[in-house]
N, C-alpha and C. Protein backbone atom coordinates (compact mmCIF):
# COMPACT_ATOMS: atom_id res chain seq x y z
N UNK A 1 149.66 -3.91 -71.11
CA UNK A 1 148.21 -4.13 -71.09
C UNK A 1 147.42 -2.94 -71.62
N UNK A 2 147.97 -1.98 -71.63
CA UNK A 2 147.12 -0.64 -71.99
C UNK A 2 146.62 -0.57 -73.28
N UNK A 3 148.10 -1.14 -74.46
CA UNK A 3 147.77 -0.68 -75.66
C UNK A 3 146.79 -2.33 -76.49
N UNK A 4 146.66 -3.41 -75.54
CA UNK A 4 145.61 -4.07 -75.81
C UNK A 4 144.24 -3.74 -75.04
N UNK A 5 143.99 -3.38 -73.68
CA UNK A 5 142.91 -2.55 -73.67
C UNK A 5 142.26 -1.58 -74.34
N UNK A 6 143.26 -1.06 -75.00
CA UNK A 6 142.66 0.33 -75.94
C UNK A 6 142.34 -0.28 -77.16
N UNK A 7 142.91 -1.19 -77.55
CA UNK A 7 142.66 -1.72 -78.51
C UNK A 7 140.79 -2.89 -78.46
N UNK A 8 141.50 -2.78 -77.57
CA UNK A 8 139.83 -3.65 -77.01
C UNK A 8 138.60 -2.97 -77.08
N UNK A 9 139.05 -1.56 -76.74
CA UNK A 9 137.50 -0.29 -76.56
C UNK A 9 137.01 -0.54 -77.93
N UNK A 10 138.48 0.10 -78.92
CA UNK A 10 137.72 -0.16 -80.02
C UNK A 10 136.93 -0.98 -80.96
N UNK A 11 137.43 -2.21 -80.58
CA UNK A 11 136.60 -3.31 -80.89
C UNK A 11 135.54 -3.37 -80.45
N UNK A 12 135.20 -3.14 -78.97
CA UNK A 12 133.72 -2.92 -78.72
C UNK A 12 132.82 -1.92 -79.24
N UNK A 13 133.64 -0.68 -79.37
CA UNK A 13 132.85 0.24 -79.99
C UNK A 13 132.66 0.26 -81.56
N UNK A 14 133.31 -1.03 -82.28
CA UNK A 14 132.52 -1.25 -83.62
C UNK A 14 131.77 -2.83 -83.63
N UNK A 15 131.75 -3.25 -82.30
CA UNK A 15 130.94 -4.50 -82.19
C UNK A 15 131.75 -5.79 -82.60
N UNK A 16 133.03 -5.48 -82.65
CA UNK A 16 133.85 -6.81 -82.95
C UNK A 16 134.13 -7.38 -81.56
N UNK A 17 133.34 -8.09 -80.91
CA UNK A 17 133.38 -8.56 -79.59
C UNK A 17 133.96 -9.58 -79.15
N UNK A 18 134.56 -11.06 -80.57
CA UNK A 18 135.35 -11.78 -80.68
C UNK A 18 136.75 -11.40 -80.18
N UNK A 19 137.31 -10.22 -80.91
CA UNK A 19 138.49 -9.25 -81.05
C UNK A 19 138.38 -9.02 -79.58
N UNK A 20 137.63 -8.11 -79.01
CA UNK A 20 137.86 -7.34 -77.98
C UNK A 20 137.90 -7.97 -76.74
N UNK A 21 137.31 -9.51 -76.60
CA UNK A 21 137.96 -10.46 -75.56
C UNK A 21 139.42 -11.26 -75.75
N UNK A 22 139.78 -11.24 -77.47
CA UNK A 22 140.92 -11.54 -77.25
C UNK A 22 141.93 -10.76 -76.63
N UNK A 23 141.52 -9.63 -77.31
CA UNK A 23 143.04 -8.25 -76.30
C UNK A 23 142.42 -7.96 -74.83
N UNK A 24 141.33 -8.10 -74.24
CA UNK A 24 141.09 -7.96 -73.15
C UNK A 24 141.40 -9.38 -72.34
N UNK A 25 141.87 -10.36 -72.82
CA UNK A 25 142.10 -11.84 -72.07
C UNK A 25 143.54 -11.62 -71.98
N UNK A 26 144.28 -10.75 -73.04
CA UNK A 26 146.14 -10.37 -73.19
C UNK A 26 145.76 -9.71 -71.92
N UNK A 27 145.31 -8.72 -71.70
CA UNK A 27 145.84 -7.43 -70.61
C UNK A 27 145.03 -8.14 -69.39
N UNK A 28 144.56 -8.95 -69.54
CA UNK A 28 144.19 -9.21 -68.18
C UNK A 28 145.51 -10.29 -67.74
N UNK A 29 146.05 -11.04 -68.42
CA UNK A 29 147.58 -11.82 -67.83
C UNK A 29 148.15 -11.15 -67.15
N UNK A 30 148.24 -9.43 -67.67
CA UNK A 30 148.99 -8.64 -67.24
C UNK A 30 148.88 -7.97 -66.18
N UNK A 31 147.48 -7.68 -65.97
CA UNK A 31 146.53 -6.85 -64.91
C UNK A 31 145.12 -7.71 -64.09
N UNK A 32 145.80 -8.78 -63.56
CA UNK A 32 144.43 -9.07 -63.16
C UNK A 32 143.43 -8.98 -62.47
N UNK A 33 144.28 -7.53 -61.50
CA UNK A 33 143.27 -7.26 -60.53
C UNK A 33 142.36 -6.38 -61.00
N UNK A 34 142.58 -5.64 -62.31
CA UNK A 34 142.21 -4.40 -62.83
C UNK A 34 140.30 -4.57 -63.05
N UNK A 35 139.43 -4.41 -62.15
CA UNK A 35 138.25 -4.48 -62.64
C UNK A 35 137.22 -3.87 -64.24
N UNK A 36 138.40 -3.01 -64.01
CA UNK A 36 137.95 -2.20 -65.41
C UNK A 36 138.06 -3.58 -66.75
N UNK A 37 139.27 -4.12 -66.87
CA UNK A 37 139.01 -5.50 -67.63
C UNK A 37 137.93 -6.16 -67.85
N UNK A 38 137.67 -6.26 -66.92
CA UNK A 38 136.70 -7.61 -66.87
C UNK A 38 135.10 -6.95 -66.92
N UNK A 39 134.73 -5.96 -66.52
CA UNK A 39 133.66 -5.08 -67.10
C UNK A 39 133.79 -4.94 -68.80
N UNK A 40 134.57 -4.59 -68.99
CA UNK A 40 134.77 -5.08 -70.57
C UNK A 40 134.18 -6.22 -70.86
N UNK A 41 135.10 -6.98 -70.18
CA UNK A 41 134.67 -8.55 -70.83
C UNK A 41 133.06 -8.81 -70.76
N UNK A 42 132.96 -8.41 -69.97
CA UNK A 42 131.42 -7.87 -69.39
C UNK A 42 130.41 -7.89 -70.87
N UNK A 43 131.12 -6.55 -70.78
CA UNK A 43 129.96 -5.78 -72.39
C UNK A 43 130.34 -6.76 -73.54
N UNK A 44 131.34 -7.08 -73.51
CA UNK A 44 131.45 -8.21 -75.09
C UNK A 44 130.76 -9.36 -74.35
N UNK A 45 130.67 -10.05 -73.89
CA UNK A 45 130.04 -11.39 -73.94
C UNK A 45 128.81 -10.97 -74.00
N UNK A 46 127.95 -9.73 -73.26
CA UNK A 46 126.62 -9.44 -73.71
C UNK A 46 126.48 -9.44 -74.96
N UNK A 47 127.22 -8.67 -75.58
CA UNK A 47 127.03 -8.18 -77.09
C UNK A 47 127.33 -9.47 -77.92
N UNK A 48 127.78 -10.62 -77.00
CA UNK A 48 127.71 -11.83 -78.24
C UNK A 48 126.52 -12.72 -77.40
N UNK A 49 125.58 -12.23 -76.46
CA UNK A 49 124.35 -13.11 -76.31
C UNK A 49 125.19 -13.69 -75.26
N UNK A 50 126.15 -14.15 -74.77
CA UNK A 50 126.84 -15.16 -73.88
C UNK A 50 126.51 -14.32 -72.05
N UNK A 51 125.71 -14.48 -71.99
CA UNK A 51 124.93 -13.78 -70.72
C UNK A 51 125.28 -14.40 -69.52
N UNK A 52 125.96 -15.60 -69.41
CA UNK A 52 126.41 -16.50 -68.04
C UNK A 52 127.89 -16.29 -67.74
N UNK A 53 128.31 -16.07 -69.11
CA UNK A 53 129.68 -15.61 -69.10
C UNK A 53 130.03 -13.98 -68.58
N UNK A 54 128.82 -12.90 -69.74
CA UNK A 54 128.71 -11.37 -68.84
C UNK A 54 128.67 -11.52 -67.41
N UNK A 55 127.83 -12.20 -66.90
CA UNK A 55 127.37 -12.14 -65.55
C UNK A 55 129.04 -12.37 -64.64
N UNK A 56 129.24 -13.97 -64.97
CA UNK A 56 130.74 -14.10 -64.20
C UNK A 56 131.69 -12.62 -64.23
N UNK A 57 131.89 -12.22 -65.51
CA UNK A 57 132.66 -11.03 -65.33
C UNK A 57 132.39 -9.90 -64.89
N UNK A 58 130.76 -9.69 -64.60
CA UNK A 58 130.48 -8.45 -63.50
C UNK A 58 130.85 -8.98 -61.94
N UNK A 59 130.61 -10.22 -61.82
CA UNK A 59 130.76 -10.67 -60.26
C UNK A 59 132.27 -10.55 -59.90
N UNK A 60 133.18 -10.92 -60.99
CA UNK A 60 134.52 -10.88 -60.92
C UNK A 60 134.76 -9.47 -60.59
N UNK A 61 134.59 -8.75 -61.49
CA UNK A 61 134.89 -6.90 -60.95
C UNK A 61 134.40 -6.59 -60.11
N UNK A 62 133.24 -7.12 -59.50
CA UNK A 62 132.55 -6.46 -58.25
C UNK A 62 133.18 -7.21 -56.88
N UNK A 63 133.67 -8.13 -57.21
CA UNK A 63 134.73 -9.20 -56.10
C UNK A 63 136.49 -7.65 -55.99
N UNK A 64 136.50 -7.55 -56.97
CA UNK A 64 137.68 -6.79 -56.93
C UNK A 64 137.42 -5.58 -56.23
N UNK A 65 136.08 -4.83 -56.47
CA UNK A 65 135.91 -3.69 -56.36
C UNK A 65 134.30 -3.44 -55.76
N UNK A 66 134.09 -3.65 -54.87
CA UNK A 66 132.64 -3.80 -54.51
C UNK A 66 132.10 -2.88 -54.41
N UNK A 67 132.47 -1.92 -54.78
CA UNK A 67 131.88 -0.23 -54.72
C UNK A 67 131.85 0.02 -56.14
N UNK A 68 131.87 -0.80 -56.92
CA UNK A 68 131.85 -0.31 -58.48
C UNK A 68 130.73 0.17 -58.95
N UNK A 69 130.22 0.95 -58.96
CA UNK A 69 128.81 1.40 -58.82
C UNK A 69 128.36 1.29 -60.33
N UNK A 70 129.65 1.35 -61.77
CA UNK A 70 129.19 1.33 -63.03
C UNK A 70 129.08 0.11 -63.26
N UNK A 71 129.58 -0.97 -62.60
CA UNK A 71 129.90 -2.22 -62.98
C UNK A 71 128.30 -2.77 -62.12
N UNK A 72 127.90 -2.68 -61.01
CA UNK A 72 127.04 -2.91 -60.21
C UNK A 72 125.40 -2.45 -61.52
N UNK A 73 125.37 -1.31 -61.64
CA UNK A 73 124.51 -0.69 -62.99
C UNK A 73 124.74 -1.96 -63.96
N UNK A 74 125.59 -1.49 -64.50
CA UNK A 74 125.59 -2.58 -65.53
C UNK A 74 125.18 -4.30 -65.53
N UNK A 75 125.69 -4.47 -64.90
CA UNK A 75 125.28 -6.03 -63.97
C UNK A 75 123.36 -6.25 -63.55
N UNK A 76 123.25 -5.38 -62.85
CA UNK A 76 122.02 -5.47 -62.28
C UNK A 76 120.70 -5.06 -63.95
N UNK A 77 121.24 -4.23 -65.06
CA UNK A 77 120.96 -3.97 -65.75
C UNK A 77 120.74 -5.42 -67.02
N UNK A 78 121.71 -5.62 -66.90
CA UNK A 78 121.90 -7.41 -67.33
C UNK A 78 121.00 -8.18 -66.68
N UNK A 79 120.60 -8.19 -65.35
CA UNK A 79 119.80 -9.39 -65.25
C UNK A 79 118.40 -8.96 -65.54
N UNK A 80 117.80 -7.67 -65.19
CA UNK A 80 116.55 -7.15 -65.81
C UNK A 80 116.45 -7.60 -67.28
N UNK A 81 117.18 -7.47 -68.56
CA UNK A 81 117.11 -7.61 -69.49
C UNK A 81 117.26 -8.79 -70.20
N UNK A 82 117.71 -9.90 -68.94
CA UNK A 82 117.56 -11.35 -69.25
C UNK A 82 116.14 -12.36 -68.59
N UNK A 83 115.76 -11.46 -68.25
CA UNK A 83 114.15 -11.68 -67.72
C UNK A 83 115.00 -12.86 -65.81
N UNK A 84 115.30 -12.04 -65.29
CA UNK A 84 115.62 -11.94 -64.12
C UNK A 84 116.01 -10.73 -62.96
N UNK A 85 114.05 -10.91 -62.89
CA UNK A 85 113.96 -9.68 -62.25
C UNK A 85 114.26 -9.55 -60.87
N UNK A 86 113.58 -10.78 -60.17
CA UNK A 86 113.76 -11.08 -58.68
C UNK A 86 115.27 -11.05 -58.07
N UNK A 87 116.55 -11.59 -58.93
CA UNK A 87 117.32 -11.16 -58.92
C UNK A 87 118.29 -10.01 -58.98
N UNK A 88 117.58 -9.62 -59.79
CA UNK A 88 118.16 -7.87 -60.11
C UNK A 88 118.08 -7.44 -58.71
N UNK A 89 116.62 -7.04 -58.60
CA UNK A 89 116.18 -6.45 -57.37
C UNK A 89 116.71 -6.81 -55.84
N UNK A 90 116.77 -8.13 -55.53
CA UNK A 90 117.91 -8.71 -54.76
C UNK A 90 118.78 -8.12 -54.23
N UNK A 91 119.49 -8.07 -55.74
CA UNK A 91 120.99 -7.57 -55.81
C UNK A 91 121.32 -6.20 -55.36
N UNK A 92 120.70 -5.35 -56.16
CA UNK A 92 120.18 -4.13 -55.61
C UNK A 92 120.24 -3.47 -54.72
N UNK A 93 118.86 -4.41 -53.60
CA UNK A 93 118.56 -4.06 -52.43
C UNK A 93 119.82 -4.06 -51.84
N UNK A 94 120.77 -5.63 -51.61
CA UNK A 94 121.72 -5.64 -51.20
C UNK A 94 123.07 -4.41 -51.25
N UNK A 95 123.39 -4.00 -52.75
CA UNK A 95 124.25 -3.32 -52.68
C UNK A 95 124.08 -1.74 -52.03
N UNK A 96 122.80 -1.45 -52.12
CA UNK A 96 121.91 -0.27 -51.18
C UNK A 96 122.12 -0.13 -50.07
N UNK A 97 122.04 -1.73 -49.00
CA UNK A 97 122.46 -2.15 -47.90
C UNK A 97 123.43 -1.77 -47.12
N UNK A 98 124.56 -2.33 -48.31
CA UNK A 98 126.09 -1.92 -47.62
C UNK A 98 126.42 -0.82 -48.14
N UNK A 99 125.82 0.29 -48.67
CA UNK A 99 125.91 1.33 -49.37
C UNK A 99 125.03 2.69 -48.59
N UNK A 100 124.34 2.72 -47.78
CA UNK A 100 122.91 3.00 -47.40
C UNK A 100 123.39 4.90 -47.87
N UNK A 101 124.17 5.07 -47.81
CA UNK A 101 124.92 6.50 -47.40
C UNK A 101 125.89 7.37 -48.92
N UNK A 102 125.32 5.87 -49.88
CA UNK A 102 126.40 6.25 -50.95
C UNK A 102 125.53 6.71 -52.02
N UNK A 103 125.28 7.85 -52.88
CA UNK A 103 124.21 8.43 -53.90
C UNK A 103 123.97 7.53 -55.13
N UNK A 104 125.14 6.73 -55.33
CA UNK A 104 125.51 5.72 -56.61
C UNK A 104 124.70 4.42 -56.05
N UNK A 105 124.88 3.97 -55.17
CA UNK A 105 124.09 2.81 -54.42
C UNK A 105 122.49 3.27 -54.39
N UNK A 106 122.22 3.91 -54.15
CA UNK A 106 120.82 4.42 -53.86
C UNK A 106 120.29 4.67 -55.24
N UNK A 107 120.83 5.16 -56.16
CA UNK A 107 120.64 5.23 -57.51
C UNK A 107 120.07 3.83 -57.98
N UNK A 108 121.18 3.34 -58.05
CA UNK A 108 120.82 1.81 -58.20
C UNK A 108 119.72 1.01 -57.69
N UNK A 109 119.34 1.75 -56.23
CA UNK A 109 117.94 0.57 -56.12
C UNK A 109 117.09 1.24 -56.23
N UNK A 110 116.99 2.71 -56.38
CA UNK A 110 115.83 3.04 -56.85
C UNK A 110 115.36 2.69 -58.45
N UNK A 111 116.88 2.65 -59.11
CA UNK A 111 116.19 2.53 -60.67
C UNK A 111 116.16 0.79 -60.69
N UNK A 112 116.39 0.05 -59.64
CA UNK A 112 115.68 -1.25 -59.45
C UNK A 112 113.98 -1.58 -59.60
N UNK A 113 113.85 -0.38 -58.50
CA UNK A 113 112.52 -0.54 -58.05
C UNK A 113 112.11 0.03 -59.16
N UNK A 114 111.91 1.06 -59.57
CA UNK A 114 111.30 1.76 -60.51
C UNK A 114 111.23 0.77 -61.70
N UNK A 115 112.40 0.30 -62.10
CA UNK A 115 111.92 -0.98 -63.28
C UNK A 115 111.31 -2.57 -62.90
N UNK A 116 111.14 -3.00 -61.81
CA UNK A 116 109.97 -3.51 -61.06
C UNK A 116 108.65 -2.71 -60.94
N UNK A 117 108.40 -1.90 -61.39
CA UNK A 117 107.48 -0.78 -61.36
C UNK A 117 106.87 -0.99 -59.70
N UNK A 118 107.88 -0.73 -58.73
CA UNK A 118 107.80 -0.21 -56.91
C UNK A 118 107.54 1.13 -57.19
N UNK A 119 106.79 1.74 -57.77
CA UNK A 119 106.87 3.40 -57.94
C UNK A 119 107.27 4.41 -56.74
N UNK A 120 106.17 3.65 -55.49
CA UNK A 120 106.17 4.26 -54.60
C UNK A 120 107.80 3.97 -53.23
N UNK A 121 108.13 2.96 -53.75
CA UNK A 121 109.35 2.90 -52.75
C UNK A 121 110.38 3.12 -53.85
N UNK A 122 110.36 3.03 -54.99
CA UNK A 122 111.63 4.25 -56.06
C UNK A 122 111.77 5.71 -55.82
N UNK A 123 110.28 6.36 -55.73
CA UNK A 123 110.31 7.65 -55.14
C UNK A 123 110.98 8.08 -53.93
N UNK A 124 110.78 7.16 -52.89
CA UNK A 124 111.41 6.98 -51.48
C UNK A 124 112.94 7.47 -51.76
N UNK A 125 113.41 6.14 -52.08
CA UNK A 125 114.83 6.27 -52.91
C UNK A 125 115.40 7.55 -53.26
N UNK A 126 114.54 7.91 -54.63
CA UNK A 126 115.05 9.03 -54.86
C UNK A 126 115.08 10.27 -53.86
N UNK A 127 113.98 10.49 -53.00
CA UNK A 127 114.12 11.69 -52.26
C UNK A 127 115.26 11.22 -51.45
N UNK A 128 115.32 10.35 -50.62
CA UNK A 128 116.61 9.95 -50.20
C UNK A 128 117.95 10.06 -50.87
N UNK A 129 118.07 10.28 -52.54
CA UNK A 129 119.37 10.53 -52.65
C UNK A 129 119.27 12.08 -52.94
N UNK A 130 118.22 12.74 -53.01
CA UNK A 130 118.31 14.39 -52.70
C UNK A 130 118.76 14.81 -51.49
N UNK A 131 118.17 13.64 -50.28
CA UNK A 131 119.10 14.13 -49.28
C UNK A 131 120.25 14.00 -48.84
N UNK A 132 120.94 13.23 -50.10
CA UNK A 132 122.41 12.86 -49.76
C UNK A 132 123.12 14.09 -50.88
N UNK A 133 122.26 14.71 -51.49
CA UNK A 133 122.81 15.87 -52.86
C UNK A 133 121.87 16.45 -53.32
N UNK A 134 121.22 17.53 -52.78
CA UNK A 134 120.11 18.74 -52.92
C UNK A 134 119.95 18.48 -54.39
N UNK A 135 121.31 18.94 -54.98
CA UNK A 135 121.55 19.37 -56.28
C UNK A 135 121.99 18.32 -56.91
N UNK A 136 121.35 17.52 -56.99
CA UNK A 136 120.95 16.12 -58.00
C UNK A 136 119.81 16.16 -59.08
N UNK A 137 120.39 16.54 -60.02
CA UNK A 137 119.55 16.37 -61.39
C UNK A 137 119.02 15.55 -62.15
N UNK A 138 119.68 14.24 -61.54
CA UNK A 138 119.19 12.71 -61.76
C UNK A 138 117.95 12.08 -61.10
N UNK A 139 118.08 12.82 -59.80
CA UNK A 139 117.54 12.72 -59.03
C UNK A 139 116.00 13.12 -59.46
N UNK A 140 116.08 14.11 -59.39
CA UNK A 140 114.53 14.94 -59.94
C UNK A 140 114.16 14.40 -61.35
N UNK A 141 115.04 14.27 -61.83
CA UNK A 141 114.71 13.90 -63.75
C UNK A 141 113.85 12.05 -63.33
N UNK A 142 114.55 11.60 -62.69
CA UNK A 142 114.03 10.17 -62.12
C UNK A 142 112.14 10.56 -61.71
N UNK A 143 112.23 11.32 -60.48
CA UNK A 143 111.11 11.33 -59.73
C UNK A 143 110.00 11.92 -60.75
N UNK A 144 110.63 12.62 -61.65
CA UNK A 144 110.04 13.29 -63.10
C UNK A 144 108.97 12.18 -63.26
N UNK A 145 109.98 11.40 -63.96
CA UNK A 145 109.44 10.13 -64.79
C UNK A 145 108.78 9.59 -63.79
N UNK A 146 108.66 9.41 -62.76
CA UNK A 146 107.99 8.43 -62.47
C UNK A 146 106.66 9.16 -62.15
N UNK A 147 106.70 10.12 -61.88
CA UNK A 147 105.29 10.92 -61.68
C UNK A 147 104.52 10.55 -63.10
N UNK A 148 105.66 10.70 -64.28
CA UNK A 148 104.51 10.86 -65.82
C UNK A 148 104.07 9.33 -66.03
N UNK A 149 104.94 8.22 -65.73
CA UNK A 149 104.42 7.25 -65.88
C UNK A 149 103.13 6.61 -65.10
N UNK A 150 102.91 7.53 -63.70
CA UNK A 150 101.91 7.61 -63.08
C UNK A 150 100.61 7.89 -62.80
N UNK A 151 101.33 8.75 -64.28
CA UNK A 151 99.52 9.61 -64.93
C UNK A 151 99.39 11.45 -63.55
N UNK A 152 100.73 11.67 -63.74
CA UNK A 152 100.77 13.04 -62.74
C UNK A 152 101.59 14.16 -63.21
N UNK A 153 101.01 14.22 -64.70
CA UNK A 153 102.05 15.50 -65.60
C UNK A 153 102.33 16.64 -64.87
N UNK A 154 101.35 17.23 -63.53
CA UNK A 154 101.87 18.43 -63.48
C UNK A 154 102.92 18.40 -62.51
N UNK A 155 103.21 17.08 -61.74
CA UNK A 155 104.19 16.85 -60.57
C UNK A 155 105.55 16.47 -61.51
N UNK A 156 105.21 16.32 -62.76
CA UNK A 156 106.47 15.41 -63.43
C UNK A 156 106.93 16.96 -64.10
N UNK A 157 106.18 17.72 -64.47
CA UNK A 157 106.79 18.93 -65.25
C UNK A 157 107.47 19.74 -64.31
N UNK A 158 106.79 19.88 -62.61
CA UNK A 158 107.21 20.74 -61.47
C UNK A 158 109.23 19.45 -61.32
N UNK A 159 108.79 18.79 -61.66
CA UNK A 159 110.10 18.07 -60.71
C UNK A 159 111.64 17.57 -62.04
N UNK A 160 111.14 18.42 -63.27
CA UNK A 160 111.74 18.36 -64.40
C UNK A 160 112.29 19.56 -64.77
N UNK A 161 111.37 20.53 -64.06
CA UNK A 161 111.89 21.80 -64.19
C UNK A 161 113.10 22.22 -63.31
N UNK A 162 112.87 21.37 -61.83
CA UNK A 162 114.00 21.73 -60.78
C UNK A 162 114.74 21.22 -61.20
N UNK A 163 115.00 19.91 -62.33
CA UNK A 163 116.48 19.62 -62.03
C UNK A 163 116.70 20.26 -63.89
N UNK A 164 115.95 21.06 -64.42
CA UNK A 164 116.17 21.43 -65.42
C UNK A 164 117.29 22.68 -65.18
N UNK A 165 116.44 23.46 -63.90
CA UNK A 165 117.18 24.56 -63.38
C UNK A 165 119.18 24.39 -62.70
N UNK A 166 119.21 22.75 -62.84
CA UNK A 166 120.39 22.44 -62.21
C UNK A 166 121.39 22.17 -63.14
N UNK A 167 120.68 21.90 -64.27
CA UNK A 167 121.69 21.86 -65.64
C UNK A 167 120.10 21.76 -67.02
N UNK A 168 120.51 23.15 -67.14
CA UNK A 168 119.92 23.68 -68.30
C UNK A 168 120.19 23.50 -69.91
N UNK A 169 121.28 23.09 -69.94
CA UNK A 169 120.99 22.71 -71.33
C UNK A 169 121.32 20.88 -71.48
N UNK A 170 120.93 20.40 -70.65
CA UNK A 170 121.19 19.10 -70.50
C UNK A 170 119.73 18.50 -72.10
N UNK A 171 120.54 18.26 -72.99
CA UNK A 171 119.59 17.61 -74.48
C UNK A 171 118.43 16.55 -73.42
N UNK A 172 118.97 15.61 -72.51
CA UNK A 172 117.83 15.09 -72.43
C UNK A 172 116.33 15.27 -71.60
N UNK A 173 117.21 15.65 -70.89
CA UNK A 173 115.61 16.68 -69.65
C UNK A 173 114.76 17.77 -70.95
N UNK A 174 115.82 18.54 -71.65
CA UNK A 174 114.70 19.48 -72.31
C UNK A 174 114.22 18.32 -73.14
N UNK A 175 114.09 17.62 -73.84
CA UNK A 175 113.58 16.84 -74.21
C UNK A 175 112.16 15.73 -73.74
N UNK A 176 112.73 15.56 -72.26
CA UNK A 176 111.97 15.11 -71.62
C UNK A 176 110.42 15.88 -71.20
N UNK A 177 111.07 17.07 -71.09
CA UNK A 177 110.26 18.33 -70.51
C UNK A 177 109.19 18.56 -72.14
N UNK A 178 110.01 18.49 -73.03
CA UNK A 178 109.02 18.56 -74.39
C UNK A 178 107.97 17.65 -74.75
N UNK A 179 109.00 16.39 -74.63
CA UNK A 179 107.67 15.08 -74.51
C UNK A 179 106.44 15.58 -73.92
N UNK A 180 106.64 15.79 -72.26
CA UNK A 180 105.58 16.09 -71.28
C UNK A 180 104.26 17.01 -71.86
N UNK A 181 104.83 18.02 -72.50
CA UNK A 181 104.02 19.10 -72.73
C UNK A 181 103.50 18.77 -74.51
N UNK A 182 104.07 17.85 -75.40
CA UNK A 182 103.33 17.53 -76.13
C UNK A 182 102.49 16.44 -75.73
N UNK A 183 102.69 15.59 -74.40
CA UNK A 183 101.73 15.16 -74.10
C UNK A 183 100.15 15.02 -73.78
N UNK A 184 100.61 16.81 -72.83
CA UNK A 184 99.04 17.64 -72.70
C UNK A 184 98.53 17.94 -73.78
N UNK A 185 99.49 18.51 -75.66
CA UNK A 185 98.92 19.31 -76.04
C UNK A 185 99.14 20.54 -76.46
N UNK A 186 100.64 21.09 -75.18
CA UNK A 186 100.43 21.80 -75.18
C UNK A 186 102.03 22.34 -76.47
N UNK A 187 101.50 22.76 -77.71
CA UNK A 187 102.54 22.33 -78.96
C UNK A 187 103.65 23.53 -78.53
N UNK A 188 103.04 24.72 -77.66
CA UNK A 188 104.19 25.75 -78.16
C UNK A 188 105.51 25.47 -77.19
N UNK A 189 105.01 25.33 -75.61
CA UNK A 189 105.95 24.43 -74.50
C UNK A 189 106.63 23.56 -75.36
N UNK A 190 106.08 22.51 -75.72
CA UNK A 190 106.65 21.27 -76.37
C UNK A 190 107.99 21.78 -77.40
N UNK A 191 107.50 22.70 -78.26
CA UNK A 191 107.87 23.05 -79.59
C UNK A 191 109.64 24.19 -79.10
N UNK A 192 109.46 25.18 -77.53
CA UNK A 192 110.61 25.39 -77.17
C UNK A 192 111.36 24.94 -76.65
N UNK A 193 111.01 23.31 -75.78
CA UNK A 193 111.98 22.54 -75.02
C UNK A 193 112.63 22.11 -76.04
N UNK A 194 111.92 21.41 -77.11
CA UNK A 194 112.60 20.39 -78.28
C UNK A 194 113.61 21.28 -79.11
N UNK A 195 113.13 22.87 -79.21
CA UNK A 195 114.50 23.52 -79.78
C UNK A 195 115.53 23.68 -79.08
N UNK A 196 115.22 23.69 -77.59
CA UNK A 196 116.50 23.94 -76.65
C UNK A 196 117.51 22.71 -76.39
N UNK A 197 116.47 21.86 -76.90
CA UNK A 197 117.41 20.44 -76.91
C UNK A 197 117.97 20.24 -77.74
N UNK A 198 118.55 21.10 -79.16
CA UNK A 198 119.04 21.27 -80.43
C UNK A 198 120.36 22.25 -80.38
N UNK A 199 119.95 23.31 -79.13
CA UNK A 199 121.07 24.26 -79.48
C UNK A 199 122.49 23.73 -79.17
């Protein structure tokens, strides 16, 4: 099953998605408990529009593996983008639920809420997964954004900088941090994040 899984990545990663359910339907005969499969199968049936079919194969991996936290993302990410929001969020909440304690679960319903635009119970969220990991850079880069989308640049630059300080040359925070400050105006800020996001 391996050397048709591998063979499968690559098919997804040049968009031959026909291909990459055929060798991913071989290695699954072989492996069927393997959730990682069927998350595959996952991303190709998206990538061919077949969205009832993606869906079955996130529920299938998440039946195998209910802590799949990439497969859970991905899934819940799928129904936002099929204009099923109430569901997403649902889902979410739920896996948060049986998760209450897990940083990957909490991730997940905050960037639920936050794309329901819940601003104020995404924020919640997020400080809640600072208190499950001080030193969460996702964390702050999240609460970032949601301050700027809020119309609160100087809370989004203060809370971009802490998790800037947690991984510093991360391309997309300095980036983020550049946006911000060509937002105000302010070109020379702007003009050193965007080079630091180059080096």
């Amino acid at each position: 099953p391996a050397a048709h899984y591998l063979i499968a990545t690559i098919d997804l990663g040049s968009h031959q998605f026909d291909q990459a359910i055929s060798e991913l339907q071989i290695a699954q005969k072989s492996a069927p408990n393997d959730p990682l499969i069927y998350v595959n199968m996952a991303y190709a049936y998206a990538g061919m529009k077949k969205f009832p079919e993606a869906e079955k194969m996130f529920q299938q991996a998440l039946k195998l593996a209910p802590n799949y936290d990439q497969a859970m993302m991905a899934y819940v990410g799928l129904l936002y983008g099929t204009n099923q929001a109430d569901k997403a969020l649902a889902l979410a909440t739920q896996y948060a639920a049986a998760n209450p304690k897990r940083e990957g679960a909490v991730y997940i319903y905050a960037s639920a809420l936050a794309t329901s635009k819940k601003y104020d119970q995404a924020m919640a969220e997020y400080q809640k997964a600072l208190q499950i990991n001080p030193k969460s850079a996702v964390a702050y880069m999240h609460i970032g954004q949601i301050y700027a989308v809020t119309g609160k640049p100087d809370q989004a630059l203060d809370s971009l900088q802490k998790a800037l300080a947690i991984q510093p040359n991360s391309v997309t925070l300095n980036n983020a941090m550049g946006d911000l400050y060509l937002a105000k105006g302010d070109m020379k800020n702007a003009g050193k994040y965007f080079q630091a996001s180059l080096a």
